[in-house]
PDB file of N, CA and C in Angstrom:
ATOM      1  N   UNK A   1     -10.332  90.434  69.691  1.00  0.00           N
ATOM      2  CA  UNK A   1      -9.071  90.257  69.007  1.00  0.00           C
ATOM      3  C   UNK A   1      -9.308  89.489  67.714  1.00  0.00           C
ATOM      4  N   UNK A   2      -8.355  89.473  66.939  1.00  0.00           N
ATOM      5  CA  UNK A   2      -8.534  88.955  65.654  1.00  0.00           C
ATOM      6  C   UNK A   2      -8.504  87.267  65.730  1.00  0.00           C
ATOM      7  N   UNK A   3      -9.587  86.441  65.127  1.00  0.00           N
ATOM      8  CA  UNK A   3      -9.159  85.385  64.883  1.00  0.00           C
ATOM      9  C   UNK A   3      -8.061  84.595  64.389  1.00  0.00           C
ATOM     10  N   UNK A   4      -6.887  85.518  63.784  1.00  0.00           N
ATOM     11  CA  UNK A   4      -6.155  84.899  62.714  1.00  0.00           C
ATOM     12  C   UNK A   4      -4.900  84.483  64.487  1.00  0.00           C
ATOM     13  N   UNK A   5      -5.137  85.291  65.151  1.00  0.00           N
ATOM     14  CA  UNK A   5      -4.049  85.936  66.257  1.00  0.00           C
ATOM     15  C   UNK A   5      -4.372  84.217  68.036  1.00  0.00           C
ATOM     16  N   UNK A   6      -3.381  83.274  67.840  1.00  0.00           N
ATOM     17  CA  UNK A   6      -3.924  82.208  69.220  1.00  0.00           C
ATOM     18  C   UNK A   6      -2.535  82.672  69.582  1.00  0.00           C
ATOM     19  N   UNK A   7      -2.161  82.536  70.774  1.00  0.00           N
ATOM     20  CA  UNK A   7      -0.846  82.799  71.810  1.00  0.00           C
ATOM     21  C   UNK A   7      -0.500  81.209  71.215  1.00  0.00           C
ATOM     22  N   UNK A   8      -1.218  80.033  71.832  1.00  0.00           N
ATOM     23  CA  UNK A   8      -0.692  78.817  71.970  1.00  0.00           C
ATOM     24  C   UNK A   8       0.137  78.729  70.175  1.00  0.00           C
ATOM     25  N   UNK A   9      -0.114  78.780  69.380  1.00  0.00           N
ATOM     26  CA  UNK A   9      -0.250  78.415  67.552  1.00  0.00           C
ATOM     27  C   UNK A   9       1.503  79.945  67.371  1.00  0.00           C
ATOM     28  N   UNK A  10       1.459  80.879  68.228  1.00  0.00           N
ATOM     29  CA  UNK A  10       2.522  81.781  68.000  1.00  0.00           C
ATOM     30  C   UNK A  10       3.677  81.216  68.932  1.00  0.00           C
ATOM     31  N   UNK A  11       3.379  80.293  70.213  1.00  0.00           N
ATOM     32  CA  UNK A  11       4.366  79.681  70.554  1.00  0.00           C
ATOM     33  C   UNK A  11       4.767  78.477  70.158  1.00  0.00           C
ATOM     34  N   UNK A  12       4.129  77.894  69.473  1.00  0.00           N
ATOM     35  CA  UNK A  12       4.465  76.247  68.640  1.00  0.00           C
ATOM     36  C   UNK A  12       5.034  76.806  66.997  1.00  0.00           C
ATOM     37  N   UNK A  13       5.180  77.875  66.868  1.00  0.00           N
ATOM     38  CA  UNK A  13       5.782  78.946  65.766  1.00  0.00           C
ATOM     39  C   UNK A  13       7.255  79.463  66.382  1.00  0.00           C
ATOM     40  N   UNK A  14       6.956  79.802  67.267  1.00  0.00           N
ATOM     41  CA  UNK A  14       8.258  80.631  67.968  1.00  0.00           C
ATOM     42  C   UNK A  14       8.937  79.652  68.073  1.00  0.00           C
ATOM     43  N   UNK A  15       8.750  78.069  68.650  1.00  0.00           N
ATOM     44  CA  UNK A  15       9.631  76.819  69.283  1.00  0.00           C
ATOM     45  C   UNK A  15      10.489  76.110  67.444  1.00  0.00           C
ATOM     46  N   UNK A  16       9.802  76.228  66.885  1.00  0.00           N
ATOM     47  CA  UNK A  16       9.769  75.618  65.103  1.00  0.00           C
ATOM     48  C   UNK A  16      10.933  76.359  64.900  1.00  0.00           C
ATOM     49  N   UNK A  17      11.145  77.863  64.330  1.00  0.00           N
ATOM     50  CA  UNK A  17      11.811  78.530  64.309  1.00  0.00           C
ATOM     51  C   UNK A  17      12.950  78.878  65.151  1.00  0.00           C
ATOM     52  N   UNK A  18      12.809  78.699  66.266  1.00  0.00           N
ATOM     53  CA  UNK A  18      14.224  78.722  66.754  1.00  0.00           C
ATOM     54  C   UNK A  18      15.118  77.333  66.543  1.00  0.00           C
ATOM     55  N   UNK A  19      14.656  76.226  66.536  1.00  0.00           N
ATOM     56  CA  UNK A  19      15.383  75.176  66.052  1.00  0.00           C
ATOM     57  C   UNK A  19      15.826  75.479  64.627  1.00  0.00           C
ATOM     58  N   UNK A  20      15.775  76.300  63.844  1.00  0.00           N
ATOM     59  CA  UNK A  20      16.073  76.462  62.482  1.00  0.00           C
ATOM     60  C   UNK A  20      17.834  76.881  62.859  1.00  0.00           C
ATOM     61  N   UNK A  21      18.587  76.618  61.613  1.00  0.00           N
ATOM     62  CA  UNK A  21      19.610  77.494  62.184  1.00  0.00           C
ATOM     63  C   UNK A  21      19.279  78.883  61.261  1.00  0.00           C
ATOM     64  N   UNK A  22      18.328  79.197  61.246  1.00  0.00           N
ATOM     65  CA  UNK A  22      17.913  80.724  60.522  1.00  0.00           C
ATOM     66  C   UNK A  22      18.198  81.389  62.375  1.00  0.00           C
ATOM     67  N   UNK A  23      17.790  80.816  63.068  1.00  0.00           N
ATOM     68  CA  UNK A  23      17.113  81.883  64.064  1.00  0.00           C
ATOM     69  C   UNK A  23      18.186  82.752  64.306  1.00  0.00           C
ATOM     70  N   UNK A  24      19.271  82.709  64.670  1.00  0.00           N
ATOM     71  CA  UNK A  24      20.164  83.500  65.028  1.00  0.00           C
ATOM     72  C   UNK A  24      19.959  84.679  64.196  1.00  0.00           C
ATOM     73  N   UNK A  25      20.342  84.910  62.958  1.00  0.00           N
ATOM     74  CA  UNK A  25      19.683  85.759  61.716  1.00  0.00           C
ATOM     75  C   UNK A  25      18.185  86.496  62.233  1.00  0.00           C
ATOM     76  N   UNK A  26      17.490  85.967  61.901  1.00  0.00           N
ATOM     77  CA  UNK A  26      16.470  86.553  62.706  1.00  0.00           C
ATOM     78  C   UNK A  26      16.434  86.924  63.787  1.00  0.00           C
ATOM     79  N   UNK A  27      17.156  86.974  64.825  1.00  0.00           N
ATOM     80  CA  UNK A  27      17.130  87.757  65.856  1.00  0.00           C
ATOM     81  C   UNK A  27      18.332  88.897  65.303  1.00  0.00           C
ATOM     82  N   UNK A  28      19.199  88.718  64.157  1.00  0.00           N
ATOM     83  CA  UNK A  28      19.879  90.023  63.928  1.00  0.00           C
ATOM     84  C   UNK A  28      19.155  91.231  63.100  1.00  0.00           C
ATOM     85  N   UNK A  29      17.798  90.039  62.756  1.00  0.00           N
ATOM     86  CA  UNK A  29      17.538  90.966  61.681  1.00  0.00           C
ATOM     87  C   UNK A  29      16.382  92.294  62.575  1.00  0.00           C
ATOM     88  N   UNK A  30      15.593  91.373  63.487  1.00  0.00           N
ATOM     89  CA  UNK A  30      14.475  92.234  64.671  1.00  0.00           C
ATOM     90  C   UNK A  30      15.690  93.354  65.360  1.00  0.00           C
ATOM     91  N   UNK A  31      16.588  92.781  65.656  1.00  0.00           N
ATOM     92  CA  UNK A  31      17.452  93.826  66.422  1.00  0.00           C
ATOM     93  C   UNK A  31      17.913  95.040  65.100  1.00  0.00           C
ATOM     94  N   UNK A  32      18.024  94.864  63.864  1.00  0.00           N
ATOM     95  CA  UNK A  32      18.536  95.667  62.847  1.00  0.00           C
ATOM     96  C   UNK A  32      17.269  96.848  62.854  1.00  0.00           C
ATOM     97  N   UNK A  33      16.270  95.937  62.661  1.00  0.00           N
ATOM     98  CA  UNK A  33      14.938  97.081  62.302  1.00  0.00           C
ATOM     99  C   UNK A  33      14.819  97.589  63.585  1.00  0.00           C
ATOM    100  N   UNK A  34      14.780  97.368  64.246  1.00  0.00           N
ATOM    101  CA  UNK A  34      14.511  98.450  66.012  1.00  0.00           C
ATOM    102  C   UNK A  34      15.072  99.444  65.485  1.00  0.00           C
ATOM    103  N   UNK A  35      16.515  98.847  65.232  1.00  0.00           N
ATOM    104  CA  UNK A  35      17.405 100.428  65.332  1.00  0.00           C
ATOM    105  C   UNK A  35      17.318 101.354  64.198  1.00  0.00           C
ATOM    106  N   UNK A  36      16.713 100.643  63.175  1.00  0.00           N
ATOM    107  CA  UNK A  36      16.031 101.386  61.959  1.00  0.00           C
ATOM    108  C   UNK A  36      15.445 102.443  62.073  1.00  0.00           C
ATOM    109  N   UNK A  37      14.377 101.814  63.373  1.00  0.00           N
ATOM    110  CA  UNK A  37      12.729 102.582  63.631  1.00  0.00           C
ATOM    111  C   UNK A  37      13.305 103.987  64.565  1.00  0.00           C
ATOM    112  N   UNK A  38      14.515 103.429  65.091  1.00  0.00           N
ATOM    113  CA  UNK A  38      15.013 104.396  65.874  1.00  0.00           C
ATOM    114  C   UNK A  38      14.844 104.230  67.187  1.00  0.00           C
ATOM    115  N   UNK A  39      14.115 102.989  67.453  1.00  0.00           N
ATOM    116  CA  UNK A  39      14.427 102.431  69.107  1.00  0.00           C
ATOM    117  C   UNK A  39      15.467 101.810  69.918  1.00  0.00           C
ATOM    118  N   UNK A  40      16.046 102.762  70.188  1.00  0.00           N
ATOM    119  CA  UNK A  40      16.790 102.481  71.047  1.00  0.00           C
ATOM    120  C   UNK A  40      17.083 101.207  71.965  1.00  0.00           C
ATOM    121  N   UNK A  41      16.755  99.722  71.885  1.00  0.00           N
ATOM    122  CA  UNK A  41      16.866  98.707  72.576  1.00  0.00           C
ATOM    123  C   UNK A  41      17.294  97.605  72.116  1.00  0.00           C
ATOM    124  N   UNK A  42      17.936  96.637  72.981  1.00  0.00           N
ATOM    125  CA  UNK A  42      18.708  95.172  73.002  1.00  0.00           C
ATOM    126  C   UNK A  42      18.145  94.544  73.531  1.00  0.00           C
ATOM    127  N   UNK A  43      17.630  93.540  72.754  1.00  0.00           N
ATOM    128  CA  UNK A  43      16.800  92.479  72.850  1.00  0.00           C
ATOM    129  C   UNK A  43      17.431  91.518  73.773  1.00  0.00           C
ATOM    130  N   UNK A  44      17.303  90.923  75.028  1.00  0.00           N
ATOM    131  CA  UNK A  44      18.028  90.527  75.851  1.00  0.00           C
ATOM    132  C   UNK A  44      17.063  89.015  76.135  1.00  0.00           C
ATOM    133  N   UNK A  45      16.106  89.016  75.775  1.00  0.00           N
ATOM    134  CA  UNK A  45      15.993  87.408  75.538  1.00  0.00           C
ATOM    135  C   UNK A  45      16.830  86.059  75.109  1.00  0.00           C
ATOM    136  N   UNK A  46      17.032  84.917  76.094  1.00  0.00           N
ATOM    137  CA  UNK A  46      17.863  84.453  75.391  1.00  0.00           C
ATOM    138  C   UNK A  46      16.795  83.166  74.596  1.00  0.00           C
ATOM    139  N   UNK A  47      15.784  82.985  75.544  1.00  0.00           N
ATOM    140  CA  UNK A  47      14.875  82.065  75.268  1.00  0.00           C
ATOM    141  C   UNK A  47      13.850  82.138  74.196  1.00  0.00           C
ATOM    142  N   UNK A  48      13.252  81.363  73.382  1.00  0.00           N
ATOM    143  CA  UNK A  48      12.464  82.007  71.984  1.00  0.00           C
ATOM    144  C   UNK A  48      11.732  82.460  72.651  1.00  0.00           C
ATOM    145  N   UNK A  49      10.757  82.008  73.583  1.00  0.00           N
ATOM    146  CA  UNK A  49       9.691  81.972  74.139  1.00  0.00           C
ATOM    147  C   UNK A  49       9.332  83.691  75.088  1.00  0.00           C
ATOM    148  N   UNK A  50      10.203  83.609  75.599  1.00  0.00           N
ATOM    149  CA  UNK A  50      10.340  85.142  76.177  1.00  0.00           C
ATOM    150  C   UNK A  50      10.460  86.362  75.100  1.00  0.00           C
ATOM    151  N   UNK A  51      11.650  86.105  73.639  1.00  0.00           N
ATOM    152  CA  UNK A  51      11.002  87.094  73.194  1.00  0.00           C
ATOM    153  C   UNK A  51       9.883  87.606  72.193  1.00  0.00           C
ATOM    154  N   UNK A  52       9.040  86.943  72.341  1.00  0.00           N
ATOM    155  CA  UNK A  52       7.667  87.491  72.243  1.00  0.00           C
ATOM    156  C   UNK A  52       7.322  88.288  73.256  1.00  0.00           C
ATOM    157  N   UNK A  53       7.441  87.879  74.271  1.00  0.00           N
ATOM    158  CA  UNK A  53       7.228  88.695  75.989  1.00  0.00           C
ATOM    159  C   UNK A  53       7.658  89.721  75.582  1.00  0.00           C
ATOM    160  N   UNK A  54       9.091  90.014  75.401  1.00  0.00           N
ATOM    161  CA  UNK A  54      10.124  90.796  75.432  1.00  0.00           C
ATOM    162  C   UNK A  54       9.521  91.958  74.474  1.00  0.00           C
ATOM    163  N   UNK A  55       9.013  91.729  72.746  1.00  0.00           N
ATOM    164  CA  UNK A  55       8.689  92.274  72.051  1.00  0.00           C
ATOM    165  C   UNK A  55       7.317  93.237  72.325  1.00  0.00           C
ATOM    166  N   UNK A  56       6.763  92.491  72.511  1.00  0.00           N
ATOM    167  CA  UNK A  56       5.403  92.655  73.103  1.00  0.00           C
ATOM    168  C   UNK A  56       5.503  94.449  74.445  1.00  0.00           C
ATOM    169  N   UNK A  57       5.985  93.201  74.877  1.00  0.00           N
ATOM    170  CA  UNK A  57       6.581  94.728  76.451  1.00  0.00           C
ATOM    171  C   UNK A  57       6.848  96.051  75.601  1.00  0.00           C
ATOM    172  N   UNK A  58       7.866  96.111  74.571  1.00  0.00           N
ATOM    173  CA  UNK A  58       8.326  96.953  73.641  1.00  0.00           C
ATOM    174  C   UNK A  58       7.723  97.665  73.095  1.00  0.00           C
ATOM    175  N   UNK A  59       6.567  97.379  72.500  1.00  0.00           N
ATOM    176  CA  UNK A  59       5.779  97.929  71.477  1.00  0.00           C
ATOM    177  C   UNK A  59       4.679  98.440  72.369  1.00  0.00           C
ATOM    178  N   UNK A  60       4.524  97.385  73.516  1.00  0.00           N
ATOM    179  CA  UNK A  60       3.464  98.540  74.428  1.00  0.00           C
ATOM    180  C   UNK A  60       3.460  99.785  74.982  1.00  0.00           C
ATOM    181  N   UNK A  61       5.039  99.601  75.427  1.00  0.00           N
ATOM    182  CA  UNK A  61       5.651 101.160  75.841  1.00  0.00           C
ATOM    183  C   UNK A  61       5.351 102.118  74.865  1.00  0.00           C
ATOM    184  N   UNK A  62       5.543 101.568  73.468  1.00  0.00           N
ATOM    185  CA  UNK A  62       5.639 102.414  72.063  1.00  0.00           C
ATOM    186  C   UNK A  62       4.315 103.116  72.048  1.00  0.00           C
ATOM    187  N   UNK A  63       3.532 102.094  71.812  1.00  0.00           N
ATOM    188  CA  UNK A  63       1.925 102.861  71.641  1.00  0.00           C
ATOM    189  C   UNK A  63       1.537 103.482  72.485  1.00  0.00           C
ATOM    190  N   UNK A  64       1.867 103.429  73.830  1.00  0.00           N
ATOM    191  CA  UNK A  64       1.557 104.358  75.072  1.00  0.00           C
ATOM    192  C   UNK A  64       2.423 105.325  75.089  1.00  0.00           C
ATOM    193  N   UNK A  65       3.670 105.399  74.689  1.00  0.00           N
ATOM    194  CA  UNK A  65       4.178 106.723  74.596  1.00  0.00           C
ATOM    195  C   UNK A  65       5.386 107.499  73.629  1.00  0.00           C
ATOM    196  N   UNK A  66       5.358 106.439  72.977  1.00  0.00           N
ATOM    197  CA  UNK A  66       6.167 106.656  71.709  1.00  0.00           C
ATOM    198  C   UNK A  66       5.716 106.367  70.328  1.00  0.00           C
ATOM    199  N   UNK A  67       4.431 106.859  70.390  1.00  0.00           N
ATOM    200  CA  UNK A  67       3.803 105.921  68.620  1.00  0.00           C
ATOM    201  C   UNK A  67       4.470 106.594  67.407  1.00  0.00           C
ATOM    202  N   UNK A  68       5.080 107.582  67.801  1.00  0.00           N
ATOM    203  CA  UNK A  68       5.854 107.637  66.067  1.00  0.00           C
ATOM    204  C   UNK A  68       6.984 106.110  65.905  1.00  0.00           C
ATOM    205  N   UNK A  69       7.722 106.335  67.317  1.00  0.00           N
ATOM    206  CA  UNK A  69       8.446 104.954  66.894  1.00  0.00           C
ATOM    207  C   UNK A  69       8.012 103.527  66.837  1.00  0.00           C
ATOM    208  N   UNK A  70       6.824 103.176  67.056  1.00  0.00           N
ATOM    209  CA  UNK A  70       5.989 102.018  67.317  1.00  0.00           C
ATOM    210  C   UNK A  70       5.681 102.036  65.569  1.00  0.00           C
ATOM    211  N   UNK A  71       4.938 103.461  64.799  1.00  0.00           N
ATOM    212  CA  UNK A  71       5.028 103.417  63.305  1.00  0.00           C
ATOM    213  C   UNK A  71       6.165 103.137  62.798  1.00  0.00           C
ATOM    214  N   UNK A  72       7.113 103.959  63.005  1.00  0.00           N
ATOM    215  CA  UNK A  72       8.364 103.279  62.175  1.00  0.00           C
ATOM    216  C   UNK A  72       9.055 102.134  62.492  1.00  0.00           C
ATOM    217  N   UNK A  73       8.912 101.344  63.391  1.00  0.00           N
ATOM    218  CA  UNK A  73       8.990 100.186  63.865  1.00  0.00           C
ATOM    219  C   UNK A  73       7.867  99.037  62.725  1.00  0.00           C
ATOM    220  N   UNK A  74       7.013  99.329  62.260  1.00  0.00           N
ATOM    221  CA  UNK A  74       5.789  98.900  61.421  1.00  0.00           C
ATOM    222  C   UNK A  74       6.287  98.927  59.774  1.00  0.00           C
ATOM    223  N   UNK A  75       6.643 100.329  59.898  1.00  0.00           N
ATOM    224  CA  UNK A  75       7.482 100.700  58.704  1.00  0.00           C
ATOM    225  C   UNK A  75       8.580 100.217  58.387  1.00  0.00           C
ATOM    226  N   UNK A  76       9.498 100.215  59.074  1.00  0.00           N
ATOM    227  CA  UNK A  76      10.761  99.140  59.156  1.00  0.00           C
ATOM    228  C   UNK A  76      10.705  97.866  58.763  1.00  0.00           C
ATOM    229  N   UNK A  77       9.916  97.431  59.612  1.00  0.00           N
ATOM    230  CA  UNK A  77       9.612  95.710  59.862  1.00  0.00           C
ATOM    231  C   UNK A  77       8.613  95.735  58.391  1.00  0.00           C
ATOM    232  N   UNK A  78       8.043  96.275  57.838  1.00  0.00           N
ATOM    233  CA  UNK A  78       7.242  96.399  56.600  1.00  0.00           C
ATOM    234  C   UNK A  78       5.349  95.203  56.668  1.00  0.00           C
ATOM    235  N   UNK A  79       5.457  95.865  57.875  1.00  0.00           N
ATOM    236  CA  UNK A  79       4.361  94.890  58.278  1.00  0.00           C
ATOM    237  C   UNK A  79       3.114  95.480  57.628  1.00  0.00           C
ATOM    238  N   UNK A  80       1.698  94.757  56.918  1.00  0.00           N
ATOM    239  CA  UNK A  80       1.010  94.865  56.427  1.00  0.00           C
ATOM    240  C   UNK A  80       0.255  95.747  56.975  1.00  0.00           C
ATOM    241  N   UNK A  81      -0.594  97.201  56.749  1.00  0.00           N
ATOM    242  CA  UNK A  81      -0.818  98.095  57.483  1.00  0.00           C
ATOM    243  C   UNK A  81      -2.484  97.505  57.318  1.00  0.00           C
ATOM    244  N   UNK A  82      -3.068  97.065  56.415  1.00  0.00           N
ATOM    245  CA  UNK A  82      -4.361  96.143  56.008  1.00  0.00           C
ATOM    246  C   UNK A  82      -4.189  95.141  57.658  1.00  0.00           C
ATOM    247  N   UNK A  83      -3.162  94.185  57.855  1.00  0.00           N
ATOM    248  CA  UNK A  83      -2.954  93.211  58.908  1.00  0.00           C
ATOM    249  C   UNK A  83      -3.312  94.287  60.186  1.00  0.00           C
ATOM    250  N   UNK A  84      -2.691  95.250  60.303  1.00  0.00           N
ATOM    251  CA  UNK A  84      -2.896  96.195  61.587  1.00  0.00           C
ATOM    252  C   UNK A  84      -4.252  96.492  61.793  1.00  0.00           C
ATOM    253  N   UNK A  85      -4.422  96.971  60.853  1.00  0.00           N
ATOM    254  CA  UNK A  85      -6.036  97.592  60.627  1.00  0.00           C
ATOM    255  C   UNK A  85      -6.911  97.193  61.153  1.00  0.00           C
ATOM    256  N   UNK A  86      -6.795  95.287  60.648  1.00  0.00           N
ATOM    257  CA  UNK A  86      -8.040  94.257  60.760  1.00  0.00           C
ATOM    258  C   UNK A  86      -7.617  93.866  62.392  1.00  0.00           C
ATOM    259  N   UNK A  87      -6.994  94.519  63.262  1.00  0.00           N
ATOM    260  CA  UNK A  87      -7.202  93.977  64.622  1.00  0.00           C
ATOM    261  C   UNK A  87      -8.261  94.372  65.047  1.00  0.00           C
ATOM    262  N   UNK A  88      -8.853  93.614  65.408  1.00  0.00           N
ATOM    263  CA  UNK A  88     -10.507  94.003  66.158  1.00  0.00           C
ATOM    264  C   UNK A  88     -10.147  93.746  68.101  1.00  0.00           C
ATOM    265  N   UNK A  89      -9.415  94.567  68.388  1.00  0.00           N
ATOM    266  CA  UNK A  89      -9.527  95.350  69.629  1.00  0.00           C
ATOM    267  C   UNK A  89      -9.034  96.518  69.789  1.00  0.00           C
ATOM    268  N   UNK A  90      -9.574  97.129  71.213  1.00  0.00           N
ATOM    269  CA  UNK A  90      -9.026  98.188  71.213  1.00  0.00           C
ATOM    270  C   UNK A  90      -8.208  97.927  72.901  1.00  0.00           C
ATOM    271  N   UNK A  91      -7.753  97.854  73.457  1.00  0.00           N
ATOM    272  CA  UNK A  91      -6.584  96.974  74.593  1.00  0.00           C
ATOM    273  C   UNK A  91      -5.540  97.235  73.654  1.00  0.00           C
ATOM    274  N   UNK A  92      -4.903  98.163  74.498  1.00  0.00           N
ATOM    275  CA  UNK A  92      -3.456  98.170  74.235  1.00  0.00           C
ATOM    276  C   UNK A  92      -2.622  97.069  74.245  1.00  0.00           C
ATOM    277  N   UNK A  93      -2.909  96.257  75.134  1.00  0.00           N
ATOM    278  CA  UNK A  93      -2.021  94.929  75.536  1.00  0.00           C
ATOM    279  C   UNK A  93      -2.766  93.793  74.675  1.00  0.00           C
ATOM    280  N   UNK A  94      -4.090  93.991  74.024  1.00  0.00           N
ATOM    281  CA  UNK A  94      -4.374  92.578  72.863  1.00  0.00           C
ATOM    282  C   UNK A  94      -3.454  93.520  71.485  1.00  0.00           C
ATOM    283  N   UNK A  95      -3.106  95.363  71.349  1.00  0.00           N
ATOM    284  CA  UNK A  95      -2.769  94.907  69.981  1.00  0.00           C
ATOM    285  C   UNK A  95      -1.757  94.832  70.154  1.00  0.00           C
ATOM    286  N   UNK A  96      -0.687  94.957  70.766  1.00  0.00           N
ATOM    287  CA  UNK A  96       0.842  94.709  71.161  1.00  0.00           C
ATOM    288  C   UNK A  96       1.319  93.376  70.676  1.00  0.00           C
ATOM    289  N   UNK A  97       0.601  92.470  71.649  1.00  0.00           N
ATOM    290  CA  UNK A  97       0.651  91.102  71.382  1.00  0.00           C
ATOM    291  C   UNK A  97       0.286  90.921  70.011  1.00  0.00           C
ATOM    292  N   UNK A  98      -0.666  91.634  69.304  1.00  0.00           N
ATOM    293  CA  UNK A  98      -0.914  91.173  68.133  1.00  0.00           C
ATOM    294  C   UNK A  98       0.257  91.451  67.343  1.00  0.00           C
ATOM    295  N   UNK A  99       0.447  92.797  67.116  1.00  0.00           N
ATOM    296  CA  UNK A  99       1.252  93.130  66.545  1.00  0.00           C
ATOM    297  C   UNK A  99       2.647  92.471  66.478  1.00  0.00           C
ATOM    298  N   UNK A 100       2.785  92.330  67.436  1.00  0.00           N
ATOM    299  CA  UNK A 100       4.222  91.770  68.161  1.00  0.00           C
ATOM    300  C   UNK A 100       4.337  90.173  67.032  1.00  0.00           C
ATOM    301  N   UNK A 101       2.930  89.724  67.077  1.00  0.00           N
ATOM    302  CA  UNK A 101       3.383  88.194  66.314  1.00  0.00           C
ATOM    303  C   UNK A 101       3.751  89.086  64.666  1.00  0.00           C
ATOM    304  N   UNK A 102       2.862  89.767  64.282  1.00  0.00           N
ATOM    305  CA  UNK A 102       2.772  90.189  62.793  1.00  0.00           C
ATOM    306  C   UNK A 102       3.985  90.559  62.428  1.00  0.00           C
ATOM    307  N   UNK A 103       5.077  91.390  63.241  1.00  0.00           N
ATOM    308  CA  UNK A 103       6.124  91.846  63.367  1.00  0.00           C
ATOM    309  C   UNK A 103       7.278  90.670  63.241  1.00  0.00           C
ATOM    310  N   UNK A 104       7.200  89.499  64.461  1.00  0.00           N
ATOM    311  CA  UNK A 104       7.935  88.360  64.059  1.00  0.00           C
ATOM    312  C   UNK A 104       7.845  87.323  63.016  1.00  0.00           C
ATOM    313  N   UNK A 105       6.670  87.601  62.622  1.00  0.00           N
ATOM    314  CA  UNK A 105       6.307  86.486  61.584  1.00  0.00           C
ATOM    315  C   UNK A 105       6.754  86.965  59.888  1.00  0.00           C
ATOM    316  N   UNK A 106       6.652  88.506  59.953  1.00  0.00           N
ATOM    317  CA  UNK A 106       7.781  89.288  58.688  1.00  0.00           C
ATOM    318  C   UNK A 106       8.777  89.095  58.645  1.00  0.00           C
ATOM    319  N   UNK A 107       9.257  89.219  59.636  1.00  0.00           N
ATOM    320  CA  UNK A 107      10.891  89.529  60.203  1.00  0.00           C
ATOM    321  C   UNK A 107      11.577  87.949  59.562  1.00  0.00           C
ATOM    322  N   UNK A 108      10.457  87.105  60.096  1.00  0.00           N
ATOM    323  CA  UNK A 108      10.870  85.604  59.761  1.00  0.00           C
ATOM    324  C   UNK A 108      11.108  85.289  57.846  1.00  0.00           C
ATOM    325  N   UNK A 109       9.747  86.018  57.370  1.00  0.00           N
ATOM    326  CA  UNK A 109       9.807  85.732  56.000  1.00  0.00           C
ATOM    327  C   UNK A 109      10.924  86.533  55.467  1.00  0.00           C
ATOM    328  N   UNK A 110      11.453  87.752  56.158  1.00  0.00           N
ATOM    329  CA  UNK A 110      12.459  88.382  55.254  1.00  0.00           C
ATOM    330  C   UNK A 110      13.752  87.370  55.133  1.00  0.00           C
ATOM    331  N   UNK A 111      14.354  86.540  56.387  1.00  0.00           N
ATOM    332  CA  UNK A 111      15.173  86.158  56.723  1.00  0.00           C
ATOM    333  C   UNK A 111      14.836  84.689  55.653  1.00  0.00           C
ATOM    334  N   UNK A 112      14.038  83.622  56.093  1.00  0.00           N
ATOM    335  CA  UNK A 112      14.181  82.559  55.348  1.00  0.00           C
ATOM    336  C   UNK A 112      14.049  83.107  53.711  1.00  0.00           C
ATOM    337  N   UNK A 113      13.480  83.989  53.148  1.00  0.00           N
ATOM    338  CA  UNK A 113      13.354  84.491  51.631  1.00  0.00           C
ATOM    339  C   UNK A 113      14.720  84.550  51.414  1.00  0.00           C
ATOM    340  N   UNK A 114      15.102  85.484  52.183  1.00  0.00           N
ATOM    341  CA  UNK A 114      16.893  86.339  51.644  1.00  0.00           C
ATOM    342  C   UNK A 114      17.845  84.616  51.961  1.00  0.00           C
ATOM    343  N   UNK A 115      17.563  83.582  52.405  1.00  0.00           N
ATOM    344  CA  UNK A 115      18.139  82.844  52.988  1.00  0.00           C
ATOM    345  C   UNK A 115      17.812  81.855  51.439  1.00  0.00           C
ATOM    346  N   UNK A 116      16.670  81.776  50.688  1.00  0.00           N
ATOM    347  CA  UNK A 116      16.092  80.652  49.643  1.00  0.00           C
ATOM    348  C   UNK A 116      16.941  81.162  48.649  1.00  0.00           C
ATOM    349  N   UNK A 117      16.905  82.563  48.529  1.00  0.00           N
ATOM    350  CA  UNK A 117      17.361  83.524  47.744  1.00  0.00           C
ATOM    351  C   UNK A 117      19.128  83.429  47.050  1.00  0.00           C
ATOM    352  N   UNK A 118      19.379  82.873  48.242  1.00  0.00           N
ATOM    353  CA  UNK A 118      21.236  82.898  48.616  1.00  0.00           C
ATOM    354  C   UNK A 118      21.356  81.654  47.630  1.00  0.00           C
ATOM    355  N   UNK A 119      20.622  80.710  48.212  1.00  0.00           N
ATOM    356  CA  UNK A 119      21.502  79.390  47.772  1.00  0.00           C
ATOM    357  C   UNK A 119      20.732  78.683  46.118  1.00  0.00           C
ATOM    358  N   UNK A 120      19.943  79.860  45.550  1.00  0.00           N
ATOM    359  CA  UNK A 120      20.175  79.816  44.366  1.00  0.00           C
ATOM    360  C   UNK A 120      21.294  79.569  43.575  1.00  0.00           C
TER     361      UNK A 120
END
């Protein structure tokens, strides 16, 4: 797996961010792009911590049997296709998880940007 990628460093990220009052936003914005990508699902996490779980689960289904929508899910979310690339495994379940952070960690910059952006 990629060095850039620790579980522990994406949950002391996930805990940061939900204390923001961005988070709410950001969870409208992950739920906006799903339905972008054309996936069909409601994010039913209420806890930060689970949805990574939650995401993760999602995108695994995707690559195992839905990878057009797992791409446009990538496409949507506008995640770095260079970032995808450089995952050095092949485990469905290390790139999920990977992905899954790369995915929240965009999702995050779109929201606090459009958020710096506002109160110009």
């Amino acid at each position: 797996m990629s060095e850039k990628y620790d579980l522990t460093v994406v949950n002391q990220w996930i805990d940061e961010i939900s204390e923001s009052d961005l988070y709410p936003n950001f969870l409208i914005q992950l739920q906006k792009d799903l339905g972008r990508a054309g996936i069909d699902y409601c994010i039913k996490s209420k806890a930060p911590r689970d949805l990574f779980s939650e995401i993760a689960h999602v995108l695994l289904d995707k690559l195992q049997n839905a990878f057009n929508e797992y791409l446009n899910l990538l496409y949507a979310v506008d995640v770095s296709e260079a970032k995808v690339r450089a995952i050095d495994s092949e485990n469905s379940e290390d790139i999920a998880e990977h992905v899954t952070y790369l995915i929240l960690q965009r999702e995050w910059q779109k929201v606090w940007f459009r958020n710096k952006q506002s109160k110009k």
